[in-house]
Structures are given as structure tokens and as C-alpha cells.
N, C-alpha and C. Protein backbone atom coordinates (compact mmCIF):
# COMPACT_ATOMS: atom_id res chain seq x y z
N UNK A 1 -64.20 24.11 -39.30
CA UNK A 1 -62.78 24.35 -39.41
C UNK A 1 -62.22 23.34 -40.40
N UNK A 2 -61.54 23.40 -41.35
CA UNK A 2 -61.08 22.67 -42.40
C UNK A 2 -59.76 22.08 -41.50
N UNK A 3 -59.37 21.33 -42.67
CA UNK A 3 -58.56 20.05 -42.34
C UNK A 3 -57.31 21.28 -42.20
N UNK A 4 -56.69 21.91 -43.34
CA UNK A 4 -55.72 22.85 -43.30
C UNK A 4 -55.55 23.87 -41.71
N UNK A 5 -56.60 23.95 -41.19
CA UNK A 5 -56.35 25.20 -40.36
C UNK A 5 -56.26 24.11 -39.10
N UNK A 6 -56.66 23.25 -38.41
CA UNK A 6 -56.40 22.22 -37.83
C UNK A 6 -55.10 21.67 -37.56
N UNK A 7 -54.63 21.05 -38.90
CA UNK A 7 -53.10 20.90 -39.00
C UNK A 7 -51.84 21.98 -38.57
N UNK A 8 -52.63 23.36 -39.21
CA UNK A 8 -51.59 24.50 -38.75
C UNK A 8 -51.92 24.71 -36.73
N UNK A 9 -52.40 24.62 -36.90
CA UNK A 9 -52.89 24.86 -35.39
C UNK A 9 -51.79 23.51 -34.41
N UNK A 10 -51.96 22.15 -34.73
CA UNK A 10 -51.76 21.30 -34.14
C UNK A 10 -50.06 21.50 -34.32
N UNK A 11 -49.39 21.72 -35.26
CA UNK A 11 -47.94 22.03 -35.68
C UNK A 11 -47.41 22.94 -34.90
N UNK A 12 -48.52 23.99 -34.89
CA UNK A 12 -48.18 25.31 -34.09
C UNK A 12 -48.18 24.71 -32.17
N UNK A 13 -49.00 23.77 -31.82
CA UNK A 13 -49.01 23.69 -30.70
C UNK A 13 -47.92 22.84 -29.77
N UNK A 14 -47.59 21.60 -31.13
CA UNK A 14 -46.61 20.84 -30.83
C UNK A 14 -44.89 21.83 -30.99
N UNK A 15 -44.82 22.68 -31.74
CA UNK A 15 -43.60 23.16 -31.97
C UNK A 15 -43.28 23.88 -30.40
N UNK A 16 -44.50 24.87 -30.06
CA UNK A 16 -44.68 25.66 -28.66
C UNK A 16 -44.26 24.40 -27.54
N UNK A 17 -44.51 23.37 -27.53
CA UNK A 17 -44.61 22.53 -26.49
C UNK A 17 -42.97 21.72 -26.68
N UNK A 18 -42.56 21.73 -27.52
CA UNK A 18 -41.11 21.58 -28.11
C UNK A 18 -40.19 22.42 -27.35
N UNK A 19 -40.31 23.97 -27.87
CA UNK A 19 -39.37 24.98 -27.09
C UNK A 19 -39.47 25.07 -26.02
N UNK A 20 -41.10 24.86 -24.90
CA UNK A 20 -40.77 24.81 -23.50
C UNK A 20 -40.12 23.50 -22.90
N UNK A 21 -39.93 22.46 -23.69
CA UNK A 21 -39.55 21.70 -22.88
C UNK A 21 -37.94 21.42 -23.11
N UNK A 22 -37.42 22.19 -24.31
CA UNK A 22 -36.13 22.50 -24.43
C UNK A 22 -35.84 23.48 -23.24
N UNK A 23 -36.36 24.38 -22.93
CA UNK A 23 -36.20 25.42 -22.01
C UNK A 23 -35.77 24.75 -20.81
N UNK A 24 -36.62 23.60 -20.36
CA UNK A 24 -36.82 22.86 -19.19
C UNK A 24 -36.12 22.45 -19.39
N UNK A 25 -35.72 21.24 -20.39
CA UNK A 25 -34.57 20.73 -20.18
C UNK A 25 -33.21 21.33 -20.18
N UNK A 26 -33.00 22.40 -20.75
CA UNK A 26 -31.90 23.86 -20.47
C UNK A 26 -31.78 24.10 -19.18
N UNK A 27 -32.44 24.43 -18.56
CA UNK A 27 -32.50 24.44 -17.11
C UNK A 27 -32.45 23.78 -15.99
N UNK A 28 -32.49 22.37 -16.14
CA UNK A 28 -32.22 20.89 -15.19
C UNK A 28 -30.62 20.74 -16.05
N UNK A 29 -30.37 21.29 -17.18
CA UNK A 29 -28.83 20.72 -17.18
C UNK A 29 -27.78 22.10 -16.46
N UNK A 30 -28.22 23.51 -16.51
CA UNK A 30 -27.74 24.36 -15.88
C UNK A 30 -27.84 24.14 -14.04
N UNK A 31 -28.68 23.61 -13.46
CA UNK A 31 -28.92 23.08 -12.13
C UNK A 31 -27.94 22.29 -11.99
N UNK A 32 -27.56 21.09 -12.71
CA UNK A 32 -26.52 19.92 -12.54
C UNK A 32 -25.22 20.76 -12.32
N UNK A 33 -24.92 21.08 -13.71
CA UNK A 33 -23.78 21.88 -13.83
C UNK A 33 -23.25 23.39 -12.87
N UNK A 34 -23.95 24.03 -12.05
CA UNK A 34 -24.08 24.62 -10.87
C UNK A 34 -23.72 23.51 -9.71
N UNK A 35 -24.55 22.38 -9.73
CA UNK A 35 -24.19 21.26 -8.58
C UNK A 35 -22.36 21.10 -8.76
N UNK A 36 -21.67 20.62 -9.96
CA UNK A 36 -20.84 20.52 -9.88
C UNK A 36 -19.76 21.61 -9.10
N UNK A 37 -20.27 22.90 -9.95
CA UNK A 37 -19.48 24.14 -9.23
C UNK A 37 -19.36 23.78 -7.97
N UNK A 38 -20.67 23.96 -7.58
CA UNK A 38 -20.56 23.83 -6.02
C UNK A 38 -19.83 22.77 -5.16
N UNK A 39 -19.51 21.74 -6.11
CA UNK A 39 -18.87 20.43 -5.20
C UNK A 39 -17.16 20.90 -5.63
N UNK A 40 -17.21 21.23 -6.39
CA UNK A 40 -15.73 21.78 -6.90
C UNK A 40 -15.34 22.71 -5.73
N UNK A 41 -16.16 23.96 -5.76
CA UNK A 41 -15.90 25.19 -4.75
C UNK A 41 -15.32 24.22 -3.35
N UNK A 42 -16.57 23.79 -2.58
CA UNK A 42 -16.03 22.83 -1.50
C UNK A 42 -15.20 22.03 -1.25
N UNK A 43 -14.82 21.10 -2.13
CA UNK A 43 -13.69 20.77 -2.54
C UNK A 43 -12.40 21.91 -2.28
N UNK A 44 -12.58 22.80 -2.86
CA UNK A 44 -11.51 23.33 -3.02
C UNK A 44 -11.42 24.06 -1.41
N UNK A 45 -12.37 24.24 -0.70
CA UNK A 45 -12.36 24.98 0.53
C UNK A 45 -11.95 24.02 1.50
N UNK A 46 -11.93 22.77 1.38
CA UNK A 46 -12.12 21.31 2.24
C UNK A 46 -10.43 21.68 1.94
N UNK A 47 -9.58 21.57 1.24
CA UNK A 47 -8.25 20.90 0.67
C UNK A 47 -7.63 22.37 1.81
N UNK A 48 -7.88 23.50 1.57
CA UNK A 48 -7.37 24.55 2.33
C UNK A 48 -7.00 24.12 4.38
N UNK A 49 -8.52 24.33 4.01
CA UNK A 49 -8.55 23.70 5.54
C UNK A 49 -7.78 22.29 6.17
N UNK A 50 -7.79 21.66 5.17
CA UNK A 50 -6.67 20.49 5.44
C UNK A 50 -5.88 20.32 5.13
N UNK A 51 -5.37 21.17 5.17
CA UNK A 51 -3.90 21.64 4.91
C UNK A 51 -2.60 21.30 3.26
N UNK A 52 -4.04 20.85 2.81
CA UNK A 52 -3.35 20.32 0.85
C UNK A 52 -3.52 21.37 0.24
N UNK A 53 -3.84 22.76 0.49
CA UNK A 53 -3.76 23.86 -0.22
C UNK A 53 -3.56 25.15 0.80
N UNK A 54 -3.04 26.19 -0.04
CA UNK A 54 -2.57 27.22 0.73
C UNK A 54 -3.66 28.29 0.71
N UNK A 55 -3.76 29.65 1.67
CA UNK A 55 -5.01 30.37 1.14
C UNK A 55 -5.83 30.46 2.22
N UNK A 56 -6.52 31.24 2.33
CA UNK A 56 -8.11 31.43 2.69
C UNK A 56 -9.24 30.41 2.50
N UNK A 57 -9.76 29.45 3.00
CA UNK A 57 -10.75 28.57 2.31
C UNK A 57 -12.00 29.30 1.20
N UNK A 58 -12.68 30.06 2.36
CA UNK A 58 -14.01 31.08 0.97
C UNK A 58 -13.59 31.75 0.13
N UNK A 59 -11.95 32.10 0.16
CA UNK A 59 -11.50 32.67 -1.13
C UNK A 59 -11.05 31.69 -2.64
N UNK A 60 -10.56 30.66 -2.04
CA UNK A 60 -10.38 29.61 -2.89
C UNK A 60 -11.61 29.04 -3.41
N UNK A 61 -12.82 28.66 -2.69
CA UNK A 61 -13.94 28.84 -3.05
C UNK A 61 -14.52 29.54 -4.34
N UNK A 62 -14.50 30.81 -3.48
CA UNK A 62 -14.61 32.10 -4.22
C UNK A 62 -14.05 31.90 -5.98
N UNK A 63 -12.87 31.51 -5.76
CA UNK A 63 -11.54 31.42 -6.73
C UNK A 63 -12.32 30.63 -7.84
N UNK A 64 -12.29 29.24 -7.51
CA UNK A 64 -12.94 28.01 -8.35
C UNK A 64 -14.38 28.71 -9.28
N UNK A 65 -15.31 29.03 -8.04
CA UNK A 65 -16.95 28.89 -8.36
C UNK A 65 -16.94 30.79 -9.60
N UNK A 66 -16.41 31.32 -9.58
CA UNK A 66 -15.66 32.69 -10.30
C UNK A 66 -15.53 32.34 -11.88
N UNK A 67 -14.11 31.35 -11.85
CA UNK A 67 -13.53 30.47 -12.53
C UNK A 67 -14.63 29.94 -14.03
N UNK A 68 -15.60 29.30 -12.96
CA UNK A 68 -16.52 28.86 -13.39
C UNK A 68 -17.92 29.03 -13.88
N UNK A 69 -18.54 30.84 -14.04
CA UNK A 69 -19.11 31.20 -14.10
C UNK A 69 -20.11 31.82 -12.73
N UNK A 70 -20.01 31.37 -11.50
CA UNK A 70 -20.75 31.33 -10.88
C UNK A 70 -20.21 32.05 -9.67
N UNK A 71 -21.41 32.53 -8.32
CA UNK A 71 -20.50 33.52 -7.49
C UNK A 71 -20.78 32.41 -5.62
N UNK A 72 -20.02 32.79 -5.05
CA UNK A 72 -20.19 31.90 -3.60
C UNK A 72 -21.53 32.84 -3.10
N UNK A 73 -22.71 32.72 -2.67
CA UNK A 73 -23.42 33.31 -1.67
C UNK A 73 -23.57 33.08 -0.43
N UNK A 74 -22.51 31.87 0.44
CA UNK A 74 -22.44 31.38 1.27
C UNK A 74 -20.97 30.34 1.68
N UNK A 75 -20.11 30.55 2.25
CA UNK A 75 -18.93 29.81 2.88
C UNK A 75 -19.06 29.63 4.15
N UNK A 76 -19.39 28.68 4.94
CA UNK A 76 -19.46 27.87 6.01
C UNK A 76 -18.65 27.33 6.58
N UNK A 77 -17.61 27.78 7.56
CA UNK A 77 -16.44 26.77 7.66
C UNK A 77 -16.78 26.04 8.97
N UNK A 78 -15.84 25.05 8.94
CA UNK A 78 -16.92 23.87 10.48
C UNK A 78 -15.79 23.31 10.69
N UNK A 79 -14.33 23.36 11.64
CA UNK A 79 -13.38 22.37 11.21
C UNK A 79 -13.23 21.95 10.12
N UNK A 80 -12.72 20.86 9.45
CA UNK A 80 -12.21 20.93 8.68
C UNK A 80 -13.48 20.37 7.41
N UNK A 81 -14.57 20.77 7.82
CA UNK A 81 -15.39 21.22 6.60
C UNK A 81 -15.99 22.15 5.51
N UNK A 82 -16.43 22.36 5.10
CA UNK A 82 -16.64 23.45 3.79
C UNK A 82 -17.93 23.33 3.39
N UNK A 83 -18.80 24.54 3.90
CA UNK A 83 -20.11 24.10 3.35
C UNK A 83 -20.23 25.13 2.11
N UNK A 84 -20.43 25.35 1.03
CA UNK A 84 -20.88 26.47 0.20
C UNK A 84 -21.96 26.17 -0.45
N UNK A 85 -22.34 27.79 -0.66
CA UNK A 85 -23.30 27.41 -1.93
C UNK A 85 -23.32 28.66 -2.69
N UNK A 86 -23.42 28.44 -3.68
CA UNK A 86 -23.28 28.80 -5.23
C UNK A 86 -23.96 28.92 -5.71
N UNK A 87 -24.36 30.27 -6.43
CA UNK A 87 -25.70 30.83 -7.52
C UNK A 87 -25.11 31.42 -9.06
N UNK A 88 -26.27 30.96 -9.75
CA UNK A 88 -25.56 31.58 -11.45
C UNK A 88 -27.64 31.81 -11.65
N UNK A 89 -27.39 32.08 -13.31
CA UNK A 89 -28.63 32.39 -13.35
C UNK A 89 -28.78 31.73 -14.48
N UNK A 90 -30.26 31.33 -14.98
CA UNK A 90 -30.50 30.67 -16.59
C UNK A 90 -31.65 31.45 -16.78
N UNK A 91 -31.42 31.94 -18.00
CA UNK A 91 -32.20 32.95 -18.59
C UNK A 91 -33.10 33.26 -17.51
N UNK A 92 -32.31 34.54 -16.88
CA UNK A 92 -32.56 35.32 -15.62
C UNK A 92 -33.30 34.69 -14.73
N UNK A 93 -33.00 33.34 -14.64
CA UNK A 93 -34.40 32.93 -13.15
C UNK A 93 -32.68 32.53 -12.18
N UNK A 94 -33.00 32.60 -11.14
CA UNK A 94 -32.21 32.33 -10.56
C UNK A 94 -31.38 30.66 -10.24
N UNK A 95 -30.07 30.41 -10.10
CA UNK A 95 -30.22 28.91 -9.52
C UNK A 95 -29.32 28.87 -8.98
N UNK A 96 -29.41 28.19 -7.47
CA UNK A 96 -28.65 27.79 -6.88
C UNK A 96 -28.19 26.31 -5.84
N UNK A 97 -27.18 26.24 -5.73
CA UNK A 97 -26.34 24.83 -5.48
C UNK A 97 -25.74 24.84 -4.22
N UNK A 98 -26.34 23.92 -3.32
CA UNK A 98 -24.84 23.73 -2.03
C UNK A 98 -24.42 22.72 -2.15
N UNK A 99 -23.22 22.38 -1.68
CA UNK A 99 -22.04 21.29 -1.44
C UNK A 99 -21.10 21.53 0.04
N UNK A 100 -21.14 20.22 0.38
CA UNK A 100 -20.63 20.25 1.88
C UNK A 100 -19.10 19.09 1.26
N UNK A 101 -17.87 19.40 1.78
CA UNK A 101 -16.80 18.86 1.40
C UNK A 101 -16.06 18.63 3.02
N UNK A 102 -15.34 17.22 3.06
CA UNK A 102 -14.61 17.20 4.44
C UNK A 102 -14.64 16.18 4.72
N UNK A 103 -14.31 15.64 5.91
CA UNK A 103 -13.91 14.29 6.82
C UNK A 103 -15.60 13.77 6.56
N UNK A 104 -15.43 12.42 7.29
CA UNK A 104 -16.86 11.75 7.41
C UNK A 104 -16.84 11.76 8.31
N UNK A 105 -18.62 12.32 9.30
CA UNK A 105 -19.12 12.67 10.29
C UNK A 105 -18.02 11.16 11.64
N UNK A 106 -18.05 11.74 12.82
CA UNK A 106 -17.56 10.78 13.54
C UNK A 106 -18.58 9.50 13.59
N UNK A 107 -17.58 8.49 13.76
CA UNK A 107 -18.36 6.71 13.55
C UNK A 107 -19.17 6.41 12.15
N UNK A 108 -18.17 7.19 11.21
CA UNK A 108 -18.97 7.04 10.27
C UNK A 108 -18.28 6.19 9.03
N UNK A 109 -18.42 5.30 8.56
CA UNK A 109 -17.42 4.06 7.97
C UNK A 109 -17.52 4.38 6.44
N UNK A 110 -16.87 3.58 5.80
CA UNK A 110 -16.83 3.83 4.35
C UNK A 110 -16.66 2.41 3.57
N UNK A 111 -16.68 1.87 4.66
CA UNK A 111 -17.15 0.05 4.29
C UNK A 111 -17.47 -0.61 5.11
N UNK A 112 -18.31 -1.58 5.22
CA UNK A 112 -18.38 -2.87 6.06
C UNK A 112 -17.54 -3.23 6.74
N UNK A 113 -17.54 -3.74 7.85
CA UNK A 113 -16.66 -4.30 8.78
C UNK A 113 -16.35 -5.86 8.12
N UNK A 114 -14.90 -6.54 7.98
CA UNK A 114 -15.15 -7.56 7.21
C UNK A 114 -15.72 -9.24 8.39
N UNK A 115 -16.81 -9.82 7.30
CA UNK A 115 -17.08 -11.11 8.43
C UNK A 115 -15.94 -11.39 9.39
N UNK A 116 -16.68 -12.24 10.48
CA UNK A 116 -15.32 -12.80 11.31
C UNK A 116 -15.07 -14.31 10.56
């Protein structure tokens, strides 16, 4: 095999190994960006239920994750929590995101108790 057909070969293999990992990386930033939806959606279902927004919670949900490209396949309501989750697609494979929005579980702190 000559030096020429080698080189084309090795160009050809690195370019192939280029586009899949653009692909991949296309697809871990469409995952993130779904995560957000989904914390948005809940969010927005959390604010209903607690009384800072008016509405239906899974419709407001609904409303946001829509908004945003993406559809609710799941609204969870729990008191005044919001569980959803949210599907879109990247070049037709499927992906999907949950987000839980609301109070912090009982005895559950958000700082240290300060020294005595």
C-alpha cells in the first residue's frame, strides 16, 4: 500500500471519527438543554401550586416546556410539589428530562446551624 493511499485512508478515518463525536457532543448539549426545560416546566408548576401563579399547574407546565420546544410526558403533583418530565428528540433518538420543583423535604435545612 503506498504512502498516498494510507494517508487518504487515515484522513478519511479521522474526519469519520470527527462527525461522530460532533454528533455526541450535539446530543449531551440537547440532554442539558431539555434538563433546563424541565426545571423551568417545574418551576413553573411549583409557583401555581403556591399560589405565585394563576392556572392549572400541568398546564402551565405544559405552557413553558411547549414554549420551548419540548412536550410534558408526565405532571406529578404532591402538595405543593411539581414533578415533570419532559421529552424532545435529537436527530430522531429520543430524550428525556425530569425536574422536581417545591418546598424542601421536612427537617431539611439550607444552612448550618450557626456555632454556639
Amino acid at each position: 500500500m503506498g504512502a498516498s493511499a494510507f494517508s487518504a485512508i487515515s484522513i478519511g478515518a479521522a474526519a469519520a471519527l470527527a462527525l461522530a463525536l460532533a454528533a455526541v457532543g450535539a446530543g449531551s448539549v440537547e440532554a442539558q438543554r431539555l434538563s433546563g426545560v424541565a426545571d423551568a416546566a417545574a418551576f413553573a408548576a411549583a409557583d401555581v401550586l403556591a399560589g405565585y401563579a394563576t392556572g392549572d399547574a400541568c398546564g402551565r407546565a405544559g405552557e413553558v416546556a411547549t414554549a420551548q420546544g419540548a412536550t410534558v410526558r408526565m405532571c406529578e403533583l404532591s402538595g405543593r410539589t411539581a414533578t415533570i418530565e419532559v421529552a424532545g428528540d435529537y436527530a430522531g433518538i429520543p430524550v428525556v428530562a425530569t425536574a422536581r420543583a417545591g418546598p424542601p423535604p421536612d427537617g431539611a435545612s439550607s444552612r448550618e446551624d450557626p456555632p454556639s
